[in-house]
Protein backbone atom coordinates (compact mmCIF):
# COMPACT_ATOMS: atom_id res chain seq x y z
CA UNK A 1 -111.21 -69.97 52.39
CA UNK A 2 -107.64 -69.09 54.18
CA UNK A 3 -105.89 -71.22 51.12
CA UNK A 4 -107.75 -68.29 49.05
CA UNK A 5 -106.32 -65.53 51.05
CA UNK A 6 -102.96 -67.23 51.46
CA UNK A 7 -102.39 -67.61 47.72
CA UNK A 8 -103.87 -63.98 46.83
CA UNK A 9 -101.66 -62.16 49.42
CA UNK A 10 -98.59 -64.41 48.37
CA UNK A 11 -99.61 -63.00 44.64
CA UNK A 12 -100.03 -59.37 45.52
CA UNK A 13 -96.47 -59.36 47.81
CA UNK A 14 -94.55 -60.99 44.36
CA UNK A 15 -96.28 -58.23 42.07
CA UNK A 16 -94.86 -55.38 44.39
CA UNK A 17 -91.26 -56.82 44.94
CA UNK A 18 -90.94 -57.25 41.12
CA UNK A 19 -92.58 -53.86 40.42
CA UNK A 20 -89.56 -52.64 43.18
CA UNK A 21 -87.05 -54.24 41.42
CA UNK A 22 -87.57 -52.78 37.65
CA UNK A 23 -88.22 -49.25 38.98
CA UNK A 24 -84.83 -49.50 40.59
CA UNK A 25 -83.65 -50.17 37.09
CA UNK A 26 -85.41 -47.35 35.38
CA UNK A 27 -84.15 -44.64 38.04
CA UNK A 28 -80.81 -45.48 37.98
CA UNK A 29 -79.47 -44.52 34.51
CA UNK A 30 -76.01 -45.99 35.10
CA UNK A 31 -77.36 -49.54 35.87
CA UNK A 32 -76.08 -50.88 32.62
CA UNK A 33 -72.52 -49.20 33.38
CA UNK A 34 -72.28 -50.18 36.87
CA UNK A 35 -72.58 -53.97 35.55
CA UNK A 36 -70.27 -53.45 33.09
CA UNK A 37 -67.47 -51.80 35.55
CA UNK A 38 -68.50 -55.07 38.00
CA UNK A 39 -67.38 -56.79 35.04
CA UNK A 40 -64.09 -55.49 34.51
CA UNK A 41 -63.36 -55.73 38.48
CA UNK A 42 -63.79 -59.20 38.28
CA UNK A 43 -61.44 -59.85 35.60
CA UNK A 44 -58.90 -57.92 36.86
CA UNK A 45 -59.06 -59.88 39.91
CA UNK A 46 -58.74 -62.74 37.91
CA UNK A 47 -55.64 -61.71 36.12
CA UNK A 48 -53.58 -60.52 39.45
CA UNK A 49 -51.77 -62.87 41.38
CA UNK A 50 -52.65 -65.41 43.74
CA UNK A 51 -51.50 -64.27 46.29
CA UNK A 52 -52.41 -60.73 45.77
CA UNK A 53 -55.77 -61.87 44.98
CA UNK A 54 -56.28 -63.90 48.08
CA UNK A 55 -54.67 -60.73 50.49
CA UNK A 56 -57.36 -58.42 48.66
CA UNK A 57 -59.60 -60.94 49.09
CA UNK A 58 -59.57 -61.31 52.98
CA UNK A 59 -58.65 -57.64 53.13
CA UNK A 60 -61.69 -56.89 51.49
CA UNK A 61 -64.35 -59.73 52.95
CA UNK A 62 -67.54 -58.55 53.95
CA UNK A 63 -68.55 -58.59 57.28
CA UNK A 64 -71.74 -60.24 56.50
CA UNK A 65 -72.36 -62.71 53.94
CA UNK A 66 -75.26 -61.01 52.04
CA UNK A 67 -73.09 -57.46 51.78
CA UNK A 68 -72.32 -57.08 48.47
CA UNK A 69 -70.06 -54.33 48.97
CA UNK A 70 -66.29 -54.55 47.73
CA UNK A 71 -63.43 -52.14 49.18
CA UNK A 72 -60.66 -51.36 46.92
CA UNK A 73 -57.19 -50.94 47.84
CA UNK A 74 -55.49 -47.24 46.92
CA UNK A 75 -52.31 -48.99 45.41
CA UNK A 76 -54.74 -51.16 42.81
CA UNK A 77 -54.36 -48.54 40.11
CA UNK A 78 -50.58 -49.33 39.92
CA UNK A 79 -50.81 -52.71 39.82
CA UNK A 80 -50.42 -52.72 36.42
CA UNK A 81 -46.66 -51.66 36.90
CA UNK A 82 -46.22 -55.10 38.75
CA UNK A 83 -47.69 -57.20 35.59
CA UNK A 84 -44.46 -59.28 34.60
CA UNK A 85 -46.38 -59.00 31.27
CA UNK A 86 -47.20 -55.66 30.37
CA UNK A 87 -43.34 -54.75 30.36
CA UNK A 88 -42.30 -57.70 28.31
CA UNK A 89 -39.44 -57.93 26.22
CA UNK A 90 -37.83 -54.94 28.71
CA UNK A 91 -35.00 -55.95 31.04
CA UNK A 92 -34.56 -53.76 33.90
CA UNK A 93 -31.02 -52.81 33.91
CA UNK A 94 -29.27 -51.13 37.24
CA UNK A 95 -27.98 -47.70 36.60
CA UNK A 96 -25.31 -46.45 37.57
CA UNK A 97 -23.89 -43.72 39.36
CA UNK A 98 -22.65 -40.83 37.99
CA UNK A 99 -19.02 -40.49 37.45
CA UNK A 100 -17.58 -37.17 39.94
CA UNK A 101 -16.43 -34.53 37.73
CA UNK A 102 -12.99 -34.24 37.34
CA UNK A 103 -11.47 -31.09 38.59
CA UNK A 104 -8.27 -29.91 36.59
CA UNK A 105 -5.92 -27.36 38.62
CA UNK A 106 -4.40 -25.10 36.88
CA UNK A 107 -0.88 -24.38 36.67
CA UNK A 108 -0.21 -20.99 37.29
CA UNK A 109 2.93 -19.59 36.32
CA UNK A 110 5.56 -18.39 38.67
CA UNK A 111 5.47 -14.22 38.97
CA UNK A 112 7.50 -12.65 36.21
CA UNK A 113 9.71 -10.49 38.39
CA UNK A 114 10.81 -14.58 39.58
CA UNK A 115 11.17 -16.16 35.98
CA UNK A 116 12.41 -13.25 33.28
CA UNK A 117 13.68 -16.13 31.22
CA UNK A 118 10.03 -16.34 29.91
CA UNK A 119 10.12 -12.92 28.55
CA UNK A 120 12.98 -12.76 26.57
CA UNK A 121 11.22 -12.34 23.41
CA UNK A 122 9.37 -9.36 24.66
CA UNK A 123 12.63 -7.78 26.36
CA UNK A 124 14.35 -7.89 23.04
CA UNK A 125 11.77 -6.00 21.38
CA UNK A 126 11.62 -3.27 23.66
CA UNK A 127 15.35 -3.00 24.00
CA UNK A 128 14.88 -2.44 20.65
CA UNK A 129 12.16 -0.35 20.06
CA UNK A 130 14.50 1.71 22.57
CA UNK A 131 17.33 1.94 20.81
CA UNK A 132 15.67 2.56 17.97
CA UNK A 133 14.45 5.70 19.40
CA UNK A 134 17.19 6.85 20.42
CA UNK A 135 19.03 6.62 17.43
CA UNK A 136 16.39 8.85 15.87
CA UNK A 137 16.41 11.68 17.91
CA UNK A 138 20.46 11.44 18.26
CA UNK A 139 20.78 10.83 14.31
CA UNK A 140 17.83 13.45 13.27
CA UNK A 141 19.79 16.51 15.70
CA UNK A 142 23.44 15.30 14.70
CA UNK A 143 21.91 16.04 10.85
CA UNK A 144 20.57 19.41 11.84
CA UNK A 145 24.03 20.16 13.77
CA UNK A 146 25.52 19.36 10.22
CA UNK A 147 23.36 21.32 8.51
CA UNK A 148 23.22 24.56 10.61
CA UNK A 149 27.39 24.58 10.72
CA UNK A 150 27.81 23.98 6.94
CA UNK A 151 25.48 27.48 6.62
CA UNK A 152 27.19 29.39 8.93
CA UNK A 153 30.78 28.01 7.61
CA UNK A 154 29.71 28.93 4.29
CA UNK A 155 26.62 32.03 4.54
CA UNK A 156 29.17 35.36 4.77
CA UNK A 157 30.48 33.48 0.80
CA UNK A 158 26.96 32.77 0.00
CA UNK A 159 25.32 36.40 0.85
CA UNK A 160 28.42 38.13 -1.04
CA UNK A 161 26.97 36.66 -4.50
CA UNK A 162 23.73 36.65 -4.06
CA UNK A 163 21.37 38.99 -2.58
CA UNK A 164 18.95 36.22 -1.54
CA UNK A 165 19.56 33.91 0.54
CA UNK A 166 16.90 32.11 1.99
CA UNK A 167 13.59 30.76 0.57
CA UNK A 168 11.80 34.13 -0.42
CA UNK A 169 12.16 37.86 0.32
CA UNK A 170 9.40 38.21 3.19
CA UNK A 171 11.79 38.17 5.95
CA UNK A 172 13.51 41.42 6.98
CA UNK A 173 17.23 41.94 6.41
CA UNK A 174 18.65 41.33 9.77
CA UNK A 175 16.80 38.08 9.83
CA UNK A 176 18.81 34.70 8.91
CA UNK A 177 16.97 32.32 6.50
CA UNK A 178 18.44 28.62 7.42
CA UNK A 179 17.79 25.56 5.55
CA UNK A 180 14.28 24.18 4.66
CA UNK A 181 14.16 20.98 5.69
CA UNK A 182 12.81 18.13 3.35
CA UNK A 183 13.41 15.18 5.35
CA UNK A 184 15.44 14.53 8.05
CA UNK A 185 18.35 13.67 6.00
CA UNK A 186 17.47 16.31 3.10
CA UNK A 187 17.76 20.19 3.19
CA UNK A 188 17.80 22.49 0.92
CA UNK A 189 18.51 26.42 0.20
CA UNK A 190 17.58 28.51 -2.19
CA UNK A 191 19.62 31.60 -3.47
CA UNK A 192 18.80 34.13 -5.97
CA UNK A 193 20.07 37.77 -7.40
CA UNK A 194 22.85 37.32 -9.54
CA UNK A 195 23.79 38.47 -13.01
CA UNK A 196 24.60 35.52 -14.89
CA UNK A 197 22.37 33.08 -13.35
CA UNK A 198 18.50 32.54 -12.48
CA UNK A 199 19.44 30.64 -9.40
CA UNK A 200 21.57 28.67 -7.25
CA UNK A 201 19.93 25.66 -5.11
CA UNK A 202 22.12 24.21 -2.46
CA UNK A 203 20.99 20.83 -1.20
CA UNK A 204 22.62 18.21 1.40
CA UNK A 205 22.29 14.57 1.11
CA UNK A 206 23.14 13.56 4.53
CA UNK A 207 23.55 9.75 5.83
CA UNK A 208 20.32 8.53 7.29
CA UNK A 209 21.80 8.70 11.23
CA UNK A 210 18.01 8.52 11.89
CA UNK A 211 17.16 5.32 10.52
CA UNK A 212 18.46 2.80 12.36
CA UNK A 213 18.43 0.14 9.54
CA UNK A 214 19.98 2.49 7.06
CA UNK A 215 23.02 2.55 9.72
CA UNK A 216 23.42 -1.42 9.80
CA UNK A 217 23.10 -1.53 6.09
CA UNK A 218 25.40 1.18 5.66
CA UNK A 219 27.60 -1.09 7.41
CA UNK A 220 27.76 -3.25 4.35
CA UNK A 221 28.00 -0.44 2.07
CA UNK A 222 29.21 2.41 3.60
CA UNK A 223 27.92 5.99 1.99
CA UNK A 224 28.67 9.67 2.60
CA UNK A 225 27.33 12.82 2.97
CA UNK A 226 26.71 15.04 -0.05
CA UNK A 227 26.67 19.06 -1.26
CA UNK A 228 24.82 18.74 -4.08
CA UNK A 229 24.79 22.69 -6.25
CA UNK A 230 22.52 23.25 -8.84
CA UNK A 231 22.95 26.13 -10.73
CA UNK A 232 20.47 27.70 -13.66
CA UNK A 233 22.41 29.48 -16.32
CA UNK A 234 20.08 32.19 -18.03
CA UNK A 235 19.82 31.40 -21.97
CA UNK A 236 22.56 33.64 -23.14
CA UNK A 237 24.88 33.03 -20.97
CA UNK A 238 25.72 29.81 -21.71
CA UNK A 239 27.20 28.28 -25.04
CA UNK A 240 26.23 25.15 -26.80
CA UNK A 241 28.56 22.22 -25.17
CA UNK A 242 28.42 19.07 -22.48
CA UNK A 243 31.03 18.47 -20.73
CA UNK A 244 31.47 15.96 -16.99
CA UNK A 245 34.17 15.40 -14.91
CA UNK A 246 33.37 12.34 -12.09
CA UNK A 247 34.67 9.90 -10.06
CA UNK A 248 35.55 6.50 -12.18
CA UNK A 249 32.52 4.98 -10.16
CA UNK A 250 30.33 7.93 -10.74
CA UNK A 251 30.73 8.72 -14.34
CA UNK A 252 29.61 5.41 -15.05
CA UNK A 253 26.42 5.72 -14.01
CA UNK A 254 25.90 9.05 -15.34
CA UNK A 255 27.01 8.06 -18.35
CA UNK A 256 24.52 5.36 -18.48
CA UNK A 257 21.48 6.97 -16.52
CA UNK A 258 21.84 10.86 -18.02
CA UNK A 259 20.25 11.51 -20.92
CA UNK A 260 22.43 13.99 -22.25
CA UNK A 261 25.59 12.39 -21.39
CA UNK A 262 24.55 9.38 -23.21
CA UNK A 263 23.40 11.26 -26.44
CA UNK A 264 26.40 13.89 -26.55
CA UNK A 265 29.41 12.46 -24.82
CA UNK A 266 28.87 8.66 -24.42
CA UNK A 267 32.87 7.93 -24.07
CA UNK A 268 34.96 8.34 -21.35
CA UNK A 269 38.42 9.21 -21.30
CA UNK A 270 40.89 8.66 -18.34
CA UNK A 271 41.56 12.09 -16.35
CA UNK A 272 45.44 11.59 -16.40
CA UNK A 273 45.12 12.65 -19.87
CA UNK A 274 43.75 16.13 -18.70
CA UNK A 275 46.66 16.68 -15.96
CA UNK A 276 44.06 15.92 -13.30
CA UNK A 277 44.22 12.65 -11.07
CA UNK A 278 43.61 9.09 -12.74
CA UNK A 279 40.76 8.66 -10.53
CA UNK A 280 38.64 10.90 -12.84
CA UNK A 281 36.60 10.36 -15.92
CA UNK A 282 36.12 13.11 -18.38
CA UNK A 283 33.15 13.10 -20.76
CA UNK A 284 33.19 15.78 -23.49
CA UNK A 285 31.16 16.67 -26.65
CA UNK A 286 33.83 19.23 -28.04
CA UNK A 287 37.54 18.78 -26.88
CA UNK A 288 38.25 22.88 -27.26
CA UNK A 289 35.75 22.89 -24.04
CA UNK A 290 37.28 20.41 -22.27
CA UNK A 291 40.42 22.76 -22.50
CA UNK A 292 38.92 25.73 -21.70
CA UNK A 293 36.79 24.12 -18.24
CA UNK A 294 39.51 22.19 -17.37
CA UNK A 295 42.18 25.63 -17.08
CA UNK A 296 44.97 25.84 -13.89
CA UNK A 297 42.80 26.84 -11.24
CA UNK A 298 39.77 23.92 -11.62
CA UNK A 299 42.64 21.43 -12.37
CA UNK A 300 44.66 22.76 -8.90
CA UNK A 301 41.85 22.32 -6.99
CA UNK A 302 40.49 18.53 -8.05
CA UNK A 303 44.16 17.60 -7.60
CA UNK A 304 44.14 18.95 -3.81
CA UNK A 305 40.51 18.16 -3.09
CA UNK A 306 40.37 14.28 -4.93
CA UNK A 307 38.40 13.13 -2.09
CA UNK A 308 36.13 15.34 -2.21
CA UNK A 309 34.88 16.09 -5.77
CA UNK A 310 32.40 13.88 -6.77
CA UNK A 311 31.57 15.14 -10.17
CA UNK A 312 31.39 18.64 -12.05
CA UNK A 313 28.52 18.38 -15.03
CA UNK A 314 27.85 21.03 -17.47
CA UNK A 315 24.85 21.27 -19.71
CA UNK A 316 23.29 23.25 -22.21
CA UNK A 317 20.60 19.93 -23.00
CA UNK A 318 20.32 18.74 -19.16
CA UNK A 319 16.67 16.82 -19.40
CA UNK A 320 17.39 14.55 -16.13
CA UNK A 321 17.42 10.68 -16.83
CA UNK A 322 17.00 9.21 -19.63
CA UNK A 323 13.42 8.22 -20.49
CA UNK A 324 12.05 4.94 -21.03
CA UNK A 325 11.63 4.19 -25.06
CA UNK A 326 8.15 2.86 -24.06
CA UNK A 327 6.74 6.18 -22.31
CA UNK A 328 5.25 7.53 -25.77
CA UNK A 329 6.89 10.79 -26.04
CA UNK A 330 6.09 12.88 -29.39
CA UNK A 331 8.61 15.75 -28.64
CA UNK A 332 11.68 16.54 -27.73
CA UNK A 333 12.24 16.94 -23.45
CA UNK A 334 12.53 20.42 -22.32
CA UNK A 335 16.12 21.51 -22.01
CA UNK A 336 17.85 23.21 -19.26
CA UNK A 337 21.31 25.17 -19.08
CA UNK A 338 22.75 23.72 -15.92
CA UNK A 339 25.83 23.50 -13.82
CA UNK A 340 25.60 20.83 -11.91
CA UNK A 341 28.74 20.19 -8.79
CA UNK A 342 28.55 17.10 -6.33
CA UNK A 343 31.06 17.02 -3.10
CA UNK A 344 31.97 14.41 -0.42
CA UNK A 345 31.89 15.77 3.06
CA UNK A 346 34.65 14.90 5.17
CA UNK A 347 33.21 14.49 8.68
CA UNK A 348 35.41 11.58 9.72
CA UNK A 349 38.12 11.94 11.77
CA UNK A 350 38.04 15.72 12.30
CA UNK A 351 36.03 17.82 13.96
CA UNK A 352 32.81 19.44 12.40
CA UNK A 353 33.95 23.20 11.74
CA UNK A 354 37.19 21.90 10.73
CA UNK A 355 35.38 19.54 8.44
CA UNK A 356 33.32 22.46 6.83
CA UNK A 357 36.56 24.33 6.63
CA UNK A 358 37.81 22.39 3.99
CA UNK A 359 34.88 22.39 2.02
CA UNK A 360 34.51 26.17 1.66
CA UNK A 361 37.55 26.10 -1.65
CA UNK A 362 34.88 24.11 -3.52
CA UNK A 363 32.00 26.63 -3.30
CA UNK A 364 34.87 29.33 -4.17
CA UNK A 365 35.22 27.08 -7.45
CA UNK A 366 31.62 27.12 -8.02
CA UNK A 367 31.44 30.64 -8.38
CA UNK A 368 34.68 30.76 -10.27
CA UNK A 369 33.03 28.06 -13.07
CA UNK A 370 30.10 30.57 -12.94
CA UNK A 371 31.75 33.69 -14.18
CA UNK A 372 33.61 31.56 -16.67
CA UNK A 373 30.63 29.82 -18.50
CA UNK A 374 29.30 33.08 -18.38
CA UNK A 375 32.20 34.79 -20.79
CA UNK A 376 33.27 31.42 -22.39
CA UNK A 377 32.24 31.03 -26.57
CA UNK A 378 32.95 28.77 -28.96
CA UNK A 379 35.09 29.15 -31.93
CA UNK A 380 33.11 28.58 -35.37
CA UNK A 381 33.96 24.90 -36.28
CA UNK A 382 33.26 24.16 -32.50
CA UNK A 383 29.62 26.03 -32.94
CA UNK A 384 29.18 24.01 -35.95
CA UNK A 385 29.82 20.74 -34.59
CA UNK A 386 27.69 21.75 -31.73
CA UNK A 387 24.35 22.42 -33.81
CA UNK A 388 25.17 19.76 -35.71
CA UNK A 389 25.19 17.52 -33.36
CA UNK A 390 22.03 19.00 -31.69
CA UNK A 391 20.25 18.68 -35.09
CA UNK A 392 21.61 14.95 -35.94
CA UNK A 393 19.81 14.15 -32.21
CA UNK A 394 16.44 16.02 -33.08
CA UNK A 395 16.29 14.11 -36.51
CA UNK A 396 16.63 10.64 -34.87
CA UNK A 397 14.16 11.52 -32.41
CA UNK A 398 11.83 12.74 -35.01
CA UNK A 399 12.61 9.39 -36.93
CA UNK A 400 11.72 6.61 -34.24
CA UNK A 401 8.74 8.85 -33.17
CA UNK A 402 7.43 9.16 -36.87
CA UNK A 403 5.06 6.36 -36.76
CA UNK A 404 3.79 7.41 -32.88
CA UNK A 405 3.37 11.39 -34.08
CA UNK A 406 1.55 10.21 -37.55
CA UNK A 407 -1.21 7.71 -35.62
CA UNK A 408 -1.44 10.51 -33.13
CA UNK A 409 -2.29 13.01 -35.72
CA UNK A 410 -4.72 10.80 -37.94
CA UNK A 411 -6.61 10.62 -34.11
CA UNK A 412 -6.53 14.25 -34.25
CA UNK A 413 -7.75 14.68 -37.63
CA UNK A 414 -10.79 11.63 -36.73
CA UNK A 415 -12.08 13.93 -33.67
CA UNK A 416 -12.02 16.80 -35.39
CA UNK A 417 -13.96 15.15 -37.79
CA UNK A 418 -16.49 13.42 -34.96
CA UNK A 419 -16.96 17.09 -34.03
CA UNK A 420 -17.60 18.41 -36.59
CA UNK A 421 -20.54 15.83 -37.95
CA UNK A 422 -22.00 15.87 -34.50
CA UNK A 423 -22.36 19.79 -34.27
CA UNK A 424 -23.80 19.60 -38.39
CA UNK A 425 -26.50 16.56 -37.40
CA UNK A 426 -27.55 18.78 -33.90
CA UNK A 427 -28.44 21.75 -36.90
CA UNK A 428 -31.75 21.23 -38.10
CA UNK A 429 -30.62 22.07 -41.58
CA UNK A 430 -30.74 19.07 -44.17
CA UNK A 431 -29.40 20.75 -47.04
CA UNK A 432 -26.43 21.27 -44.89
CA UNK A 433 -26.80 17.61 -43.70
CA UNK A 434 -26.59 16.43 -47.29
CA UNK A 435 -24.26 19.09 -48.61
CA UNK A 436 -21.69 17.43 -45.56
CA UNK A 437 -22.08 13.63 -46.28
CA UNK A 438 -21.07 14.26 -50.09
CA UNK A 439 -18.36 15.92 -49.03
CA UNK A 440 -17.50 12.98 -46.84
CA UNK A 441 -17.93 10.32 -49.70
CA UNK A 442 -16.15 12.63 -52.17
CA UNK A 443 -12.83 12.81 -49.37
CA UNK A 444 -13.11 9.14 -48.46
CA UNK A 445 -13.34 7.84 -52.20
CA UNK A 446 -10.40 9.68 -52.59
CA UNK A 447 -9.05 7.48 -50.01
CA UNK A 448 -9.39 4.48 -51.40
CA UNK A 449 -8.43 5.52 -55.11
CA UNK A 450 -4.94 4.17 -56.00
CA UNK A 451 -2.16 6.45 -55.64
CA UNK A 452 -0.71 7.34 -59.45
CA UNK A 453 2.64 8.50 -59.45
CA UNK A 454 3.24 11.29 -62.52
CA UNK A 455 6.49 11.15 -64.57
CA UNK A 456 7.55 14.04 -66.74
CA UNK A 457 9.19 13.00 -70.07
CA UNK A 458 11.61 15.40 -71.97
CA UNK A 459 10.36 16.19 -75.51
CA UNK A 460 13.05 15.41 -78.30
């Protein structure tokens, strides 16, 4: 009877603890993972190190045998940093220390006011900016000073043949007209009211004292100032000749740069030959003129004043300087009646009113050569030889520009002709249309017909 009991509560106790057990199981969703994480910890333990293992080991042994509980270190997550072999094939290597940057001092120069012989480039070009300067403003008044005394040496002369002096008439009578200035080196005047001219235009060429490389190079080849005199002849007061009178080294290049003194009087004949110094050339179309310019007064004063005459030039076909054959001029270059005078100023060695002194004969002789152009003619043969002369010149010109004028005027005659067909097709007319292009064919199979020449024959 108690084996009965003892064997059905021994059977009811084992059905509870294994119902226990598998309800555990089926609460716990994680079961399965918790195994499998109790897994991995024990193979990680068995891949650390001995000793490792057996210091977590004791660290972590349970109090009690039946405690199943294990405490893990905090430093057991980086113990895979300590595995010789998960960093295989990697050799730690020390590093080193940075290098200290290396500081660089700079050398500073010593102050300037201490060490000038660094700046000698820079003081030469100021010295010479400086100077530079200063010979401007001392050159460009020393021209005006030259200038101004040459008009008053000469204005009382000037105002008793003309009645204008000056530029124009706006000023009042009591007011002085001085010279307009065209560059600091250049001024001009302009005088007017006289019979036998249109004009007179004084102009000075002076040095350039303002330039200070136009004073070294004049060093090298010295220059001087000039009175240059232009004066316009009216039409009928002047007869048909050329005639020059320069300086050896003068009347070559006129002779070679003038166009008229090229064309009309290419030779040049020694001045001793004309009773004036041998220092002179004289270039002449007509020898009877040469005679009559050349007379005892022009020929007293270019023997006293050799120096200073640079050349007398007059002209009844002035043009200027001779054009380039290439330029493509159809006509003849407007001609001027000029006489043209060039002086030397003599401003060394003497002082400047002195200087202008001397000058004042030559402007006499200007005025002189005016009145005598003015009442000078030639004699018949010397006309003659004059337009002949004049004409042989025109036909040449005419002659090497033939071929130039004739292609010019066939372009004349094709644009006329372009014209004229575009204003005909803008007309809505085509019987005038049509009544135009026969007249074209007709002209250009005339063109193209052969040229027949017609000979006469004399009957018997």
């Amino acid at each position: 009877m108690w084996l009965w009991r003892f064997l059905l509560i021994t059977l009811v106790l084992h059905h509870v603890s294994s119902a226990s057990k598998y309800d555990d199981v089926y609460d716990n969703e994680f079961a399965e993972f918790e195994d499998f994480e109790a897994d991995e910890d024990m193979i990680s333990q068995e891949n650390a190190p001995e000793s490792e293992f057996k210091e977590s080991s004791h660290e972590n042994a349970p109090a009690d045998d039946d405690q199943d509980i294990i405490i893990d270190d905090d430093d057991s997550e980086f113990e895979h940093f300590q595995d010789l072999e998960e960093f295989e094939g990697f050799e730690g290597k020390d590093e080193k220390p940075a290098a200290e940057p290396k500081i660089t001092i700079t050398k500073v120069p010593i102050h300037f006011r201490a060490n000038w012989d660094s700046y000698w480039l820079e003081i030469l070009m100021v010295a010479g900016l400086v100077v530079y300067f200063i010979n401007f403003t001392t050159g460009k008044a020393k021209n005006t000073k030259i200038a101004n005394v040459w008009l008053q040496t000469h204005r009382q002369l000037l105002e008793d043949n003309f009645s204008l002096v000056g530029d124009d008439g706006a000023l009042e009578k009591n007011e002085h007209v001085g010279f307009v200035k065209e560059s600091e080196n250049v001024f001009t005047l302009w005088c007017s009211g006289r019979t036998c001219c249109e004009g007179m235009l004084v102009e000075l060429k002076l040095i350039k004292r303002q330039d200070l490389v136009a004073i070294l190079s004049g060093m090298m080849r010295p220059t001087l100032d000039q009175v240059h005199i232009k004066v316009t002849m009216n039409k009928e007061d002047m007869d048909s000749f050329v005639f020059c009178v320069a300086s050896k080294k003068t009347a070559l290049h006129l002779s070679k740069e003038m166009a008229d003194l090229s064309v009309y009087c290419p030779e040049r004949r020694p001045g001793d030959k004309h009773n004036i110094p041998a220092g002179f050339n004289v270039m002449s179309e007509i020898s009877e003129a040469t005679s009559a310019m050349l007379d005892s007064k022009v020929v007293a004063v270019l023997n006293k004043y050799t120096e200073l005459v640079d050349y007398i030039h007059f002209s009844d076909q002035y043009s200027g300087p001779k054009q380039q054959e290439d330029t493509g001029v159809l006509k003849l270059p407007e001609n001027q009646k000029l006489l043209l005078f060039g002086f030397n100023m003599p401003l060394k060695g003497m002082p400047l009113e002195e200087a202008m002194n001397q000058l004042k004969p030559l402007l006499v002789m200007v005025f002189y050569c005016m009145e005598k152009v003015k009442k000078y003619r030639l004699s018949k043969e010397g006309k003659a030889k004059a337009d002949k002369n004049r004409q042989r010149v025109e036909e040449a010109f005419l002659k090497s520009t033939h071929q130039a004028r004739a292609e010019a005027a066939a372009a004349r005659r094709e644009e006329r002709r372009r014209l004229e067909k575009e204003k005909v097709m803008a007309d809505e007319d085509p019987e005038r249309q049509r009544r135009w292009e026969e007249k074209e064919q007709k002209r250009q199979a005339k063109k193209r017909a052969p040229k027949m020449k017609q000979l006469k024959v004399k009957a018997l």
